[in-house]
N, C-alpha and C. Protein backbone atom coordinates (compact mmCIF):
# COMPACT_ATOMS: atom_id res chain seq x y z
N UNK A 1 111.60 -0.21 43.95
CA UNK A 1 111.56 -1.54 43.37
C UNK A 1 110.54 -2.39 44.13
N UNK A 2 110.14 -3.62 43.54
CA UNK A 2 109.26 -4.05 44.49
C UNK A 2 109.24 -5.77 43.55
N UNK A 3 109.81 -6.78 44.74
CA UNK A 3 109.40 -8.09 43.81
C UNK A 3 108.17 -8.56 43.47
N UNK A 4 108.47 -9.58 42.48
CA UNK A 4 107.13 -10.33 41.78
C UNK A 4 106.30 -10.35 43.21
N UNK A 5 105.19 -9.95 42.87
CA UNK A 5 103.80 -10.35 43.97
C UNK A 5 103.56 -9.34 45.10
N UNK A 6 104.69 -8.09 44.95
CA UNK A 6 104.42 -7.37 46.19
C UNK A 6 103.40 -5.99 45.57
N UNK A 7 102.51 -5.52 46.26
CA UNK A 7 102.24 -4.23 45.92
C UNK A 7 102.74 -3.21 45.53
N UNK A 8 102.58 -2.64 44.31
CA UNK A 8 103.27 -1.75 43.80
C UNK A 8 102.44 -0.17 44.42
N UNK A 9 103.44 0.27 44.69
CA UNK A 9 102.23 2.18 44.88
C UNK A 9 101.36 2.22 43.70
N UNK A 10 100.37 2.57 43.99
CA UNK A 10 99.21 3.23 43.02
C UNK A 10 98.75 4.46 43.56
N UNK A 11 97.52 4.20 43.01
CA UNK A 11 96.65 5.62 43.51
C UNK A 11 96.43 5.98 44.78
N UNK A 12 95.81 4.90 45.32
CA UNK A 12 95.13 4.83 46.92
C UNK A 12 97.14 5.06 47.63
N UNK A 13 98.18 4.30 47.49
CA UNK A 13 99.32 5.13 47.95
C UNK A 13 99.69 6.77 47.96
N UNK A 14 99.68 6.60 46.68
CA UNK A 14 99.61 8.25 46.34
C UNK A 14 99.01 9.39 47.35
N UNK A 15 97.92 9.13 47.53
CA UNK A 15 96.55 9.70 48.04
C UNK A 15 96.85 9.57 49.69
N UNK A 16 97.46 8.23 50.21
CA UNK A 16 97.58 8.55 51.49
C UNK A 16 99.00 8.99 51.92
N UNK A 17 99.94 9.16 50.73
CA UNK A 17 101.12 10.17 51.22
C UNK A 17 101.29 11.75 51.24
N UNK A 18 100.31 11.81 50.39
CA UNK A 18 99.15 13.30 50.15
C UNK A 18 99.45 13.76 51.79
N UNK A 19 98.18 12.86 52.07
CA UNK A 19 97.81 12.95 53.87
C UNK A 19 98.72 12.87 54.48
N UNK A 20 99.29 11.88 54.50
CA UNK A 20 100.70 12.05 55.70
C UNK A 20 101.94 13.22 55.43
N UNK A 21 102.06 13.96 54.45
CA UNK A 21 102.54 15.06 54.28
C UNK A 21 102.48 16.13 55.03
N UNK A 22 101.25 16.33 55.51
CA UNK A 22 100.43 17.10 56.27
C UNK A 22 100.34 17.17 57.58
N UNK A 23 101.51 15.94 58.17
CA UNK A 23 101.54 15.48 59.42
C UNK A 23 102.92 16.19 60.08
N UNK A 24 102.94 16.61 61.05
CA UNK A 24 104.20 17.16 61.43
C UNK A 24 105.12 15.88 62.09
N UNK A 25 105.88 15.56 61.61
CA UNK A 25 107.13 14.35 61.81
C UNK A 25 108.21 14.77 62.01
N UNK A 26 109.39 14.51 63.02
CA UNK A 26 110.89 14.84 63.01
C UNK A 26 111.11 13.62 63.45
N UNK A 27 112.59 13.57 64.87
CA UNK A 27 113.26 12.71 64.88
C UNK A 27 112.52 12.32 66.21
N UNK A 28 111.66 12.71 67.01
CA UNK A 28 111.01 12.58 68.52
C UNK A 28 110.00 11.61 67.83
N UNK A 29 109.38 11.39 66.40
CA UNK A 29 107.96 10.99 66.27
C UNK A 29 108.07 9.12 65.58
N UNK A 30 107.81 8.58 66.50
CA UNK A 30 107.58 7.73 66.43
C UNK A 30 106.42 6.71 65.38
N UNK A 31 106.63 5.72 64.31
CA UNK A 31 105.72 5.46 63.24
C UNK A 31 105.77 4.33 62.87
N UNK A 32 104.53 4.11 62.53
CA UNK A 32 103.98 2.63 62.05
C UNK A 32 103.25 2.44 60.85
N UNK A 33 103.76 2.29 60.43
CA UNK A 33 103.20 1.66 59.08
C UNK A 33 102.60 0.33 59.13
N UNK A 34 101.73 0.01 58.89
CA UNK A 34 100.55 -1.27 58.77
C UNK A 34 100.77 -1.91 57.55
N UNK A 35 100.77 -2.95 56.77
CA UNK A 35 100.86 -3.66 55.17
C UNK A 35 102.12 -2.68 54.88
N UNK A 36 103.21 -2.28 54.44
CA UNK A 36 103.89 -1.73 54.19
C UNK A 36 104.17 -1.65 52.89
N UNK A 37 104.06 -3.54 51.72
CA UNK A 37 104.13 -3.25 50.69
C UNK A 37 105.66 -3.19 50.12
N UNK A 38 106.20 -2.33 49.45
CA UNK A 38 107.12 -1.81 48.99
C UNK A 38 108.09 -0.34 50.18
N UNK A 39 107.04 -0.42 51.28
CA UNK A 39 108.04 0.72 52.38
C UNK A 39 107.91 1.80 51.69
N UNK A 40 107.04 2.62 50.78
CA UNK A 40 106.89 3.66 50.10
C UNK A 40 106.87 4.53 51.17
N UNK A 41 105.33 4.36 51.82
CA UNK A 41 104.78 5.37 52.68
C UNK A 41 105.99 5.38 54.40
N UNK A 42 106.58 3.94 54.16
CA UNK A 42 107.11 3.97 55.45
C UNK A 42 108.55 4.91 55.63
N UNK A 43 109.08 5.00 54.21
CA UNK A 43 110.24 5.78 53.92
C UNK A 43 109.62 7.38 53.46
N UNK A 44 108.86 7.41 53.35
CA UNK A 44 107.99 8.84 53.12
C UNK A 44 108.39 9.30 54.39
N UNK A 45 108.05 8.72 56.07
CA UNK A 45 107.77 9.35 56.95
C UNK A 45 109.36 9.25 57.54
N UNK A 46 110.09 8.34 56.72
CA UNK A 46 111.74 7.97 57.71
C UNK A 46 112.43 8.99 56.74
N UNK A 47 111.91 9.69 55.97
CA UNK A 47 113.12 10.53 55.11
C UNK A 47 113.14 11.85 55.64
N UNK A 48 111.85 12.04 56.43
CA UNK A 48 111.64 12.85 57.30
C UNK A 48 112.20 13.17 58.77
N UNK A 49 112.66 12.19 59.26
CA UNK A 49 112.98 12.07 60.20
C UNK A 49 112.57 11.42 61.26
N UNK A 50 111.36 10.94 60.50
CA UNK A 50 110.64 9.92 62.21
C UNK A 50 111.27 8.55 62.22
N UNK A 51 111.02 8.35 63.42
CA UNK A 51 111.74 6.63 63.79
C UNK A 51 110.50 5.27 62.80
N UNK A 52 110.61 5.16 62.15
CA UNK A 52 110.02 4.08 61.87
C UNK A 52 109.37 2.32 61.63
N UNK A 53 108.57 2.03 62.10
CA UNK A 53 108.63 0.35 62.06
C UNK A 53 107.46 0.08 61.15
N UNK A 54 108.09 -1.18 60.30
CA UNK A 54 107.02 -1.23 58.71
C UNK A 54 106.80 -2.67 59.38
N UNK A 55 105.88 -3.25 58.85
CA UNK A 55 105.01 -4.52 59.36
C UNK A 55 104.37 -4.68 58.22
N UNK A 56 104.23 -6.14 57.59
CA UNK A 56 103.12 -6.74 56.60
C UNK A 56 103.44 -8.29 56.84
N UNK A 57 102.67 -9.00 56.43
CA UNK A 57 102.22 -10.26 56.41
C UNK A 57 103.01 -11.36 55.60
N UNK A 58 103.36 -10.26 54.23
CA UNK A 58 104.12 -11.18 53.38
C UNK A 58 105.87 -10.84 53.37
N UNK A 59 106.43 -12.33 53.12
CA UNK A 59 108.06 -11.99 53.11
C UNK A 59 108.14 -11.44 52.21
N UNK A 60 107.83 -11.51 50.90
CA UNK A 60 108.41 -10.81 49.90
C UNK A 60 108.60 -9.24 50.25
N UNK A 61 107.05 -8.85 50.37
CA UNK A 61 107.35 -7.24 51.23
C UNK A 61 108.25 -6.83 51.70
N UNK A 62 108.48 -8.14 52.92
CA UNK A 62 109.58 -7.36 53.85
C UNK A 62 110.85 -7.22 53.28
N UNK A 63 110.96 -7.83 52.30
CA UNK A 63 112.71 -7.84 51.66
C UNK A 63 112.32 -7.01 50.99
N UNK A 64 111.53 -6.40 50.21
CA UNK A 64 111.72 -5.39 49.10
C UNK A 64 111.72 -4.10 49.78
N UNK A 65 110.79 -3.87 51.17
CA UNK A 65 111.04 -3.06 52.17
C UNK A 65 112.28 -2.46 52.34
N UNK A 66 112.89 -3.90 52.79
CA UNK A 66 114.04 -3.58 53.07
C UNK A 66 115.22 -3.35 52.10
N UNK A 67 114.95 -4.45 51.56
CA UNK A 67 116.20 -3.00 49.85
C UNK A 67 115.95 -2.16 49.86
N UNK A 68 114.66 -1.46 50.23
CA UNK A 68 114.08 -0.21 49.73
C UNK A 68 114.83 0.52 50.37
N UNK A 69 115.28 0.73 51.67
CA UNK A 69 115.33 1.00 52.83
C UNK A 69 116.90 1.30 52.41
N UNK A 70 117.66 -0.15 52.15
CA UNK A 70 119.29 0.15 51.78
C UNK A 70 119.10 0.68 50.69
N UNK A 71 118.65 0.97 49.65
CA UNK A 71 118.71 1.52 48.72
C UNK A 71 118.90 3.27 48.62
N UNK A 72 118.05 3.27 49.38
CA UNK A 72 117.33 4.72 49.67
C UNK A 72 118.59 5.32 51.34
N UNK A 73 119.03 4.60 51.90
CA UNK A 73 119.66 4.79 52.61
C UNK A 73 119.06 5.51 54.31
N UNK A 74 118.10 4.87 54.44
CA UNK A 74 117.09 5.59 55.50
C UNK A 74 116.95 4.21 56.15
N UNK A 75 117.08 4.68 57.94
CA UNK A 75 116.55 3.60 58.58
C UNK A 75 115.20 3.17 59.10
N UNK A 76 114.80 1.68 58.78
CA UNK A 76 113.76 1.56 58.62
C UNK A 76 113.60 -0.03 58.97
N UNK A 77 112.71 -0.54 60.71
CA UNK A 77 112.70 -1.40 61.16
C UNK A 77 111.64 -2.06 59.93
N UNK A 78 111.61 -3.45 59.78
CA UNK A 78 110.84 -3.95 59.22
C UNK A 78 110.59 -5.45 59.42
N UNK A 79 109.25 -5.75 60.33
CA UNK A 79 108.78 -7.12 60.89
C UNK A 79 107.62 -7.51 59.79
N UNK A 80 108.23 -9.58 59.68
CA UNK A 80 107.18 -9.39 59.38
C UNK A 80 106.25 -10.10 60.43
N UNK A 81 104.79 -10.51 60.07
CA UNK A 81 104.10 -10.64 61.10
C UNK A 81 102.61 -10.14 60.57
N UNK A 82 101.45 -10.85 61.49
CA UNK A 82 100.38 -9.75 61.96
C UNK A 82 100.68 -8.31 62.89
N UNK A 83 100.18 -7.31 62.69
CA UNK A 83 100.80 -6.39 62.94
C UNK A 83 100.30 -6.30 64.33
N UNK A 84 99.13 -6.42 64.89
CA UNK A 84 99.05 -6.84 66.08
C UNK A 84 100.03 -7.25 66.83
N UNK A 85 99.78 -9.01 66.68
CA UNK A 85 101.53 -9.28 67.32
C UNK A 85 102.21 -8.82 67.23
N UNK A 86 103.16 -8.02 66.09
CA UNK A 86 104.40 -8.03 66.38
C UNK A 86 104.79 -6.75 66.66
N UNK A 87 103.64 -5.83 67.34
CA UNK A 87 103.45 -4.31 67.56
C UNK A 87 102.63 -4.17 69.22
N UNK A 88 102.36 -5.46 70.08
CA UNK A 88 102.62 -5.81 70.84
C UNK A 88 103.06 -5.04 72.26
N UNK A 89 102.39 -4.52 73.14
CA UNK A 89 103.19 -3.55 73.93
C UNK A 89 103.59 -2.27 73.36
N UNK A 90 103.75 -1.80 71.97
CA UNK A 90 104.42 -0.70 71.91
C UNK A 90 103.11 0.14 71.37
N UNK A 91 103.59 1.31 71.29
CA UNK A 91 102.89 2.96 71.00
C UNK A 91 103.41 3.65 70.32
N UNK A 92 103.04 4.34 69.09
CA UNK A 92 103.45 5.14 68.54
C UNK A 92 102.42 6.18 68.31
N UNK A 93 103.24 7.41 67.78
CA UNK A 93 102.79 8.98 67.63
C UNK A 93 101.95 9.07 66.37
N UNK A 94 102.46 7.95 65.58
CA UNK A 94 101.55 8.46 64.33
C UNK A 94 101.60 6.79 63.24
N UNK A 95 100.64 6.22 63.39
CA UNK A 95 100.20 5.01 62.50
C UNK A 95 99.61 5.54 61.53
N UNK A 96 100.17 4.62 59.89
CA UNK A 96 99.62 4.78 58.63
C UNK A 96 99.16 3.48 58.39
N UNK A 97 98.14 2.91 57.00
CA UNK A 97 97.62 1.80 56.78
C UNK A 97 96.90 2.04 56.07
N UNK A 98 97.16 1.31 54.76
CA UNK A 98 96.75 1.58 53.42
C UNK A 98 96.07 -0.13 53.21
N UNK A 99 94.65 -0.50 54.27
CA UNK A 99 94.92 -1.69 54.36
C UNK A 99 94.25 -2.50 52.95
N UNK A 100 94.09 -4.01 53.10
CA UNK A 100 93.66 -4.31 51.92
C UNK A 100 92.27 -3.62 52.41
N UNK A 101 91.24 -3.95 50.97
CA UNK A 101 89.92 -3.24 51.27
C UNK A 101 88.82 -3.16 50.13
N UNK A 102 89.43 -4.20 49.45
CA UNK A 102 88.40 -4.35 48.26
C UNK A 102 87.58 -5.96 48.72
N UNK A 103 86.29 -5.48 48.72
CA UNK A 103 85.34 -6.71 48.90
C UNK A 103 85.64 -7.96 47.55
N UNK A 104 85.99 -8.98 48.62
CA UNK A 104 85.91 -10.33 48.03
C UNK A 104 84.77 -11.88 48.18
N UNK A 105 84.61 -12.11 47.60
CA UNK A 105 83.38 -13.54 47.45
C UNK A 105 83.98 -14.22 48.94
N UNK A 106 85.27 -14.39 48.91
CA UNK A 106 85.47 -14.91 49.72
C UNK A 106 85.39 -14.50 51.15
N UNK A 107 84.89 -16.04 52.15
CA UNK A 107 84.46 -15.47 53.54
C UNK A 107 86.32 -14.97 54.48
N UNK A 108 87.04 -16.21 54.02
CA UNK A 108 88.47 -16.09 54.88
C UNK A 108 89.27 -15.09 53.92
N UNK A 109 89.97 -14.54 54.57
CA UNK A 109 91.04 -13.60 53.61
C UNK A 109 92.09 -14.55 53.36
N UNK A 110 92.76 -13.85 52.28
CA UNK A 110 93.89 -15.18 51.50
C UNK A 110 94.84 -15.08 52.64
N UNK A 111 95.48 -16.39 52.03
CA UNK A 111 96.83 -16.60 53.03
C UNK A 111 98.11 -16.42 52.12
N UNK A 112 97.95 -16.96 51.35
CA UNK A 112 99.24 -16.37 50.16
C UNK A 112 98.93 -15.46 49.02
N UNK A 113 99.79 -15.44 48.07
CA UNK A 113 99.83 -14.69 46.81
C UNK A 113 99.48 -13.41 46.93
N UNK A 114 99.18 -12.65 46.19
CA UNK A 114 99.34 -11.30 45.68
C UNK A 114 98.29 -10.83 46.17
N UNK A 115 97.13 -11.69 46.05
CA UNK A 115 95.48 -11.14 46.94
C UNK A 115 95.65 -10.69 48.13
N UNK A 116 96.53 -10.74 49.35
CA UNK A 116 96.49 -10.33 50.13
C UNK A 116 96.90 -9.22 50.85
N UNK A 117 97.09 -8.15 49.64
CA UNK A 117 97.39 -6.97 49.40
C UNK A 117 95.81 -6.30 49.15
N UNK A 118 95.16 -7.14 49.06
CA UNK A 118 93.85 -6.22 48.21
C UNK A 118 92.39 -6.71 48.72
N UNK A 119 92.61 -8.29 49.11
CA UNK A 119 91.07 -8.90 49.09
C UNK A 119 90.78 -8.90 50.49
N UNK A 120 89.55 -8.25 51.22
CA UNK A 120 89.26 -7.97 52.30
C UNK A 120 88.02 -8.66 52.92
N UNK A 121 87.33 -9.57 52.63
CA UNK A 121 86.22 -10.22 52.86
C UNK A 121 85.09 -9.64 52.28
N UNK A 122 83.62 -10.61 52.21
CA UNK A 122 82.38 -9.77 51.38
C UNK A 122 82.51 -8.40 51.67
N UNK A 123 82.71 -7.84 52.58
CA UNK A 123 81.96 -6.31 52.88
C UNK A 123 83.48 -5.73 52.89
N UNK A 124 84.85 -6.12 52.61
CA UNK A 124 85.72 -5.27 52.29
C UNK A 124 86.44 -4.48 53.82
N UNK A 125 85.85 -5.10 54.89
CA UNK A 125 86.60 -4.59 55.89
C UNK A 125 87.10 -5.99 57.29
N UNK A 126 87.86 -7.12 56.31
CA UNK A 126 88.17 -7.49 57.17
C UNK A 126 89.96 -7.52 58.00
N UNK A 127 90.16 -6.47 57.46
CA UNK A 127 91.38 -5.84 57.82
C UNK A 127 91.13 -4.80 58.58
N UNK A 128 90.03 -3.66 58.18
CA UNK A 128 89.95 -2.31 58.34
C UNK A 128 89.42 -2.08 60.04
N UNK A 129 88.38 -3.04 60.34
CA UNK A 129 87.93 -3.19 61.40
C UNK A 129 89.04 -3.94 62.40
N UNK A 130 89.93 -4.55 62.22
CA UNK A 130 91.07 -5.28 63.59
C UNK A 130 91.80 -3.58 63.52
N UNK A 131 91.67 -2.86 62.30
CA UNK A 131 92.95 -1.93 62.71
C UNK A 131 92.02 -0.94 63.65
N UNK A 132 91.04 -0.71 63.24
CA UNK A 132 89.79 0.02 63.98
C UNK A 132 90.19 -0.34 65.57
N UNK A 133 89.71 -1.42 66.23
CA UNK A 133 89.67 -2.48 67.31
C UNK A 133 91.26 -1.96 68.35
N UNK A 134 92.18 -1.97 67.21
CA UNK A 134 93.70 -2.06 67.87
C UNK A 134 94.13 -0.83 68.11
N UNK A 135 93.60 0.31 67.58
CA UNK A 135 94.00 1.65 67.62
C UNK A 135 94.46 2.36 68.93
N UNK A 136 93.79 1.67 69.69
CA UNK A 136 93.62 2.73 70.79
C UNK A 136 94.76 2.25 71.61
N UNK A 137 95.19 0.80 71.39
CA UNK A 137 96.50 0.66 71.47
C UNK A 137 98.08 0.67 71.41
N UNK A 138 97.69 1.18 70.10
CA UNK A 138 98.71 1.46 69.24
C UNK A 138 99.18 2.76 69.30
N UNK A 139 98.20 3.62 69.53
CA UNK A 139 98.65 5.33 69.98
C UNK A 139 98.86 5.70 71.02
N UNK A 140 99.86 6.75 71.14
CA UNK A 140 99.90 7.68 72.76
C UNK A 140 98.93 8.67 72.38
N UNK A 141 98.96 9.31 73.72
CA UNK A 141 98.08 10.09 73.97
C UNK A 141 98.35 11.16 72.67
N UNK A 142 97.05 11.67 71.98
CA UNK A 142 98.01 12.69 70.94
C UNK A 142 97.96 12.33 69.51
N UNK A 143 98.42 10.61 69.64
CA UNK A 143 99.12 9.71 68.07
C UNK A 143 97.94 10.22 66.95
N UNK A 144 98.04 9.83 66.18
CA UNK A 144 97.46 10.04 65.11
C UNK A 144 97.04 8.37 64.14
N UNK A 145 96.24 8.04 63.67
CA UNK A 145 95.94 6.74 62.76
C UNK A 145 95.09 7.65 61.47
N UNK A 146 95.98 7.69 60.07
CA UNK A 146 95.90 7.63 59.16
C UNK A 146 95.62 6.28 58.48
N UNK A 147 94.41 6.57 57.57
CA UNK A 147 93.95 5.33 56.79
C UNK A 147 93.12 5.40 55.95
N UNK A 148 93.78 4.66 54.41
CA UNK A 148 92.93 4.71 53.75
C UNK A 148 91.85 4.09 53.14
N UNK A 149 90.69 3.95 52.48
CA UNK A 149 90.65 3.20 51.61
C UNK A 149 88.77 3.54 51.45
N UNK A 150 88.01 2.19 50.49
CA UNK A 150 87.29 2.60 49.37
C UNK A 150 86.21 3.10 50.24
N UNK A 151 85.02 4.15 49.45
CA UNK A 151 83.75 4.44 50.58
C UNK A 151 83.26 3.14 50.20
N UNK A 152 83.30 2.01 49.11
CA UNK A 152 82.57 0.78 49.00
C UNK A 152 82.61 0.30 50.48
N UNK A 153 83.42 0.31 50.95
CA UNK A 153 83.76 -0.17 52.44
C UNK A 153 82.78 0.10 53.92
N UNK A 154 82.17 1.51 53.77
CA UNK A 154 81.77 2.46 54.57
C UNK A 154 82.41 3.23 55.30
N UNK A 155 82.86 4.94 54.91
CA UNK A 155 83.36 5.26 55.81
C UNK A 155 82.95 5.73 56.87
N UNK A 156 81.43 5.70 56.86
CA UNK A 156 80.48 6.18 58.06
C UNK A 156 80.79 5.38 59.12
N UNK A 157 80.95 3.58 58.90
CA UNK A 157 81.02 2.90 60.20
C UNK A 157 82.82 2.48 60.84
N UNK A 158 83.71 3.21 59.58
CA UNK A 158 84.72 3.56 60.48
C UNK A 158 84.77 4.27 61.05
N UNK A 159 84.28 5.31 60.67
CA UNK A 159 84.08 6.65 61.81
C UNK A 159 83.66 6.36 63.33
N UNK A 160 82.38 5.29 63.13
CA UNK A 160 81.73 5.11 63.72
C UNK A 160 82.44 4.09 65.04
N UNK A 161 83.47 3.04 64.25
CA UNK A 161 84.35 2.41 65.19
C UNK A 161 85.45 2.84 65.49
N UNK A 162 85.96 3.69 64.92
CA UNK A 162 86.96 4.73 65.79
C UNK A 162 86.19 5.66 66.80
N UNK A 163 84.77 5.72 66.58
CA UNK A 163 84.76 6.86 68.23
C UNK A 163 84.37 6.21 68.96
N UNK A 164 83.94 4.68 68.98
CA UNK A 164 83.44 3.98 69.72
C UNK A 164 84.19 2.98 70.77
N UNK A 165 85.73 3.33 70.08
CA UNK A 165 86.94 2.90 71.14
C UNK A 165 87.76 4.57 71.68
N UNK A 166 86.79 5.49 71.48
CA UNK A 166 87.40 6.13 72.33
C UNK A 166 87.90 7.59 71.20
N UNK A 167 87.95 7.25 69.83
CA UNK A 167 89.15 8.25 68.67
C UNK A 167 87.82 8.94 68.63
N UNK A 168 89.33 10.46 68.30
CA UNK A 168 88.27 11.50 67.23
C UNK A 168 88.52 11.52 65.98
N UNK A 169 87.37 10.86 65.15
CA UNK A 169 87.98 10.46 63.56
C UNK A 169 87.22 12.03 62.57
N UNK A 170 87.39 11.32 61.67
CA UNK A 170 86.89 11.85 60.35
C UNK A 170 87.48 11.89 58.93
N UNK A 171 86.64 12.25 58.26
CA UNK A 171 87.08 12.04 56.93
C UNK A 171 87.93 13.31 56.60
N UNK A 172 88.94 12.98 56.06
CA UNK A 172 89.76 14.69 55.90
C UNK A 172 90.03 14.77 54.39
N UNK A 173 89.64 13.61 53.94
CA UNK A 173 89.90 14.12 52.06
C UNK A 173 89.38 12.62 51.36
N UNK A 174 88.98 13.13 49.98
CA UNK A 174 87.96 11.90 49.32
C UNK A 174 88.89 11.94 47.91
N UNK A 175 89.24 11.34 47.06
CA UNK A 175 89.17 11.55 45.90
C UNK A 175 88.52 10.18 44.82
N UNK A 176 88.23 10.29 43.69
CA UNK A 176 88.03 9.01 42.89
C UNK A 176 88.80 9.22 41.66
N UNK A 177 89.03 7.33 42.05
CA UNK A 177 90.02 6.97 40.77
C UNK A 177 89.13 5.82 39.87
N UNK A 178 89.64 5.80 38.71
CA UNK A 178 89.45 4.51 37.53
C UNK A 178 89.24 3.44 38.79
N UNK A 179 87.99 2.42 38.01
CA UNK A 179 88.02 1.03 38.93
C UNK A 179 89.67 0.46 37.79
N UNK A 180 90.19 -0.11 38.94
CA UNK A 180 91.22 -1.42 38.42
C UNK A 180 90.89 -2.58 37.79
N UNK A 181 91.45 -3.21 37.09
CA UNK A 181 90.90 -4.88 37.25
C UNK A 181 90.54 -5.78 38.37
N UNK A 182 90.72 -5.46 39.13
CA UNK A 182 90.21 -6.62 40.30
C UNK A 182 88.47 -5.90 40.46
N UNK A 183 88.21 -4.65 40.51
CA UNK A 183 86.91 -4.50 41.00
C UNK A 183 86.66 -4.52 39.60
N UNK A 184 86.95 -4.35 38.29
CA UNK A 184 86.05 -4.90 36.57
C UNK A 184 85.54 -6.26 36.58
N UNK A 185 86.90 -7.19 37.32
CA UNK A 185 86.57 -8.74 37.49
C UNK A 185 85.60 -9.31 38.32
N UNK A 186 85.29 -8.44 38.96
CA UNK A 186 84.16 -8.64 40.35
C UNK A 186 82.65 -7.90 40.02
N UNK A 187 82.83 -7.37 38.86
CA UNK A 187 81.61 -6.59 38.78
C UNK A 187 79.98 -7.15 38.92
N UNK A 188 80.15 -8.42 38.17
CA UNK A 188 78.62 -8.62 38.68
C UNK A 188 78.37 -9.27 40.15
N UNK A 189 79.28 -9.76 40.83
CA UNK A 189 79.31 -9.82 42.22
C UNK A 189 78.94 -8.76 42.97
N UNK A 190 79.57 -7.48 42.43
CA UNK A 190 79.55 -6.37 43.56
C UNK A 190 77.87 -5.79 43.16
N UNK A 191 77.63 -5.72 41.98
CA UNK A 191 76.46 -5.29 41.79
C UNK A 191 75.68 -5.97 42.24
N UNK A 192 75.90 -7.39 42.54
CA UNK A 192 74.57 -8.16 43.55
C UNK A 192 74.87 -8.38 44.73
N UNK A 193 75.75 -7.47 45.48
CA UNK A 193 76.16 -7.16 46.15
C UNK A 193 75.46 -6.35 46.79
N UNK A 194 74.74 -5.48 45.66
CA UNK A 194 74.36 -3.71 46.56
C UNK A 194 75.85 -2.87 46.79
N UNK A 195 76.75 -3.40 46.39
CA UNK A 195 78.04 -2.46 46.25
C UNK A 195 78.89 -1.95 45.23
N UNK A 196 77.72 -1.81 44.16
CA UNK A 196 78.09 -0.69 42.94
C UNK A 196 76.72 -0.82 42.42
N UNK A 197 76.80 0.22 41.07
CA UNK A 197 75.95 0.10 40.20
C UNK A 197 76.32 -0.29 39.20
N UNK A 198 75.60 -0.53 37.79
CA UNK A 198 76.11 -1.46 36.88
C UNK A 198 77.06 -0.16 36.21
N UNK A 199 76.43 1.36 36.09
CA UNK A 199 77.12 2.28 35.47
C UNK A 199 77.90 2.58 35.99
N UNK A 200 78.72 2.09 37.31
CA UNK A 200 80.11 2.66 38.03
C UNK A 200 80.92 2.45 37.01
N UNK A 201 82.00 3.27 37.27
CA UNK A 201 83.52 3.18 36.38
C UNK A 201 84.40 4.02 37.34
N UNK A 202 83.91 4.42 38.89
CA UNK A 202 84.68 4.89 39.14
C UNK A 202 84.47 4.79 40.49
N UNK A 203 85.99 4.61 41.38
CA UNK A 203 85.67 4.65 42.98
C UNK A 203 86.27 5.52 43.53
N UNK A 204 85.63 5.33 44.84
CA UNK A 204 86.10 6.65 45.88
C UNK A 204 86.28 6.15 46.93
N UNK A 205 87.66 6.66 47.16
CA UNK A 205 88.76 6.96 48.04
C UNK A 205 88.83 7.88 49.38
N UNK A 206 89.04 7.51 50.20
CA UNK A 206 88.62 8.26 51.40
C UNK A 206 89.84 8.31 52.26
N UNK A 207 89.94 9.27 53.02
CA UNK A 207 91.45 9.27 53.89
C UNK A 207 91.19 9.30 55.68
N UNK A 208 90.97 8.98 56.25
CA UNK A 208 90.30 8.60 57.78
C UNK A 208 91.32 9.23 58.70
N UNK A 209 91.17 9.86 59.35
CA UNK A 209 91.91 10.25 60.27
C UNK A 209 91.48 10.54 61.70
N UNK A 210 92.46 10.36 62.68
CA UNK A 210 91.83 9.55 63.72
C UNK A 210 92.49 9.90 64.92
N UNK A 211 92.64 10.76 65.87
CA UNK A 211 93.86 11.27 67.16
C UNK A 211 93.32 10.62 68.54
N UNK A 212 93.95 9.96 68.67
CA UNK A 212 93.89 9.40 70.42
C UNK A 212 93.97 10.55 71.37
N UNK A 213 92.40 11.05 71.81
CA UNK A 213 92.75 12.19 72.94
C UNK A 213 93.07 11.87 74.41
């Protein structure tokens, strides 16, 4: 379930539970989920057995999180907060983050409503880069940072800022989906942008992966 205004799973979800499937999790592995959303991906990894803490920005999230959570019957911490703050001192084995990441006109990222699930500044990484920045914090020795989102974004210079705090990244899987309405509504922006062409109809999806050695 998920209330009015919260992110519903889509594709780019889909795609990064794909990936975290692939991750070996029990009851020792410790997890973070980044934007959490609806707690999809965060109950993906708690049905499994890892200890989990979900973090996003908006209340609504966190309550639908958390029904999610009683619903589903799996335990599942859930702050809300910048995830920075409220992740603070601690470390975990394996961080996910499906962050926003679609380039917006706008210079500040929203503070309310539904956009702040999705709208990431002109160049689409003003989420992607603090999680970049914080990583090396956030993992033990070992952890893992799963993340997804568009190549509109660049995934060359995440790569590039995960090895430059230290990670061994890379791209471990691509796929493309239908543009949505938010990038149809943006189209002649992005095209004078230099971040599509007028014949796009379709984006690509990238899955980042990233181990604190």
């Amino acid at each position: 379930m998920a209330l009015p205004g919260v992110y519903r799973p889509q594709a780019d979800t889909l795609f990064l539970a794909e990936a975290l499937a692939q991750e070996e999790l029990g009851p020792r592995t410790d997890a973070l989920e980044i934007g959490t959303g609806t707690g999809a991906l965060a109950l993906h990894a708690a049905v499994r057995g890892a200890r989990v803490t979900a973090v996003d920005v908006s209340w609504l999230a966190v309550v639908t999180a958390r029904l999610n959570s009683l619903r589903r019957r799996l335990p599942l911490r859930v702050l809300h907060g910048d995830f920075a703050a409220r992740t603070a001192g601690c470390r975990f084995d394996l961080v996910v983050a499906n962050p926003p990441y679609v380039p917006a006109p706008g210079v500040r990222l929203p503070s309310r409503g539904p956009e702040r699930a999705w709208d990431a500044g002109p160049d689409g990484r003003g989420v992607i880069d603090r999680i970049c920045a914080r990583a090396p914090t956030l993992l033990r020795p070992g952890g893992v940072l799963l993340m997804v989102h568009s190549a509109m974004c660049g995934a060359g210079e995440t790569l590039d800022r995960l090895a430059g705090v230290g990670l061994a990244a890379e791209v471990t899987a691509s796929a493309s989906v239908p543009w949505g309405p938010v990038l149809r509504s943006r189209r002649a922006w992005l095209e004078q942008r230099g971040l599509a062409a007028e014949t796009d109809e379709w984006e690509e999806l990238v899955i980042i992966r990233a181990r604190s050695l």
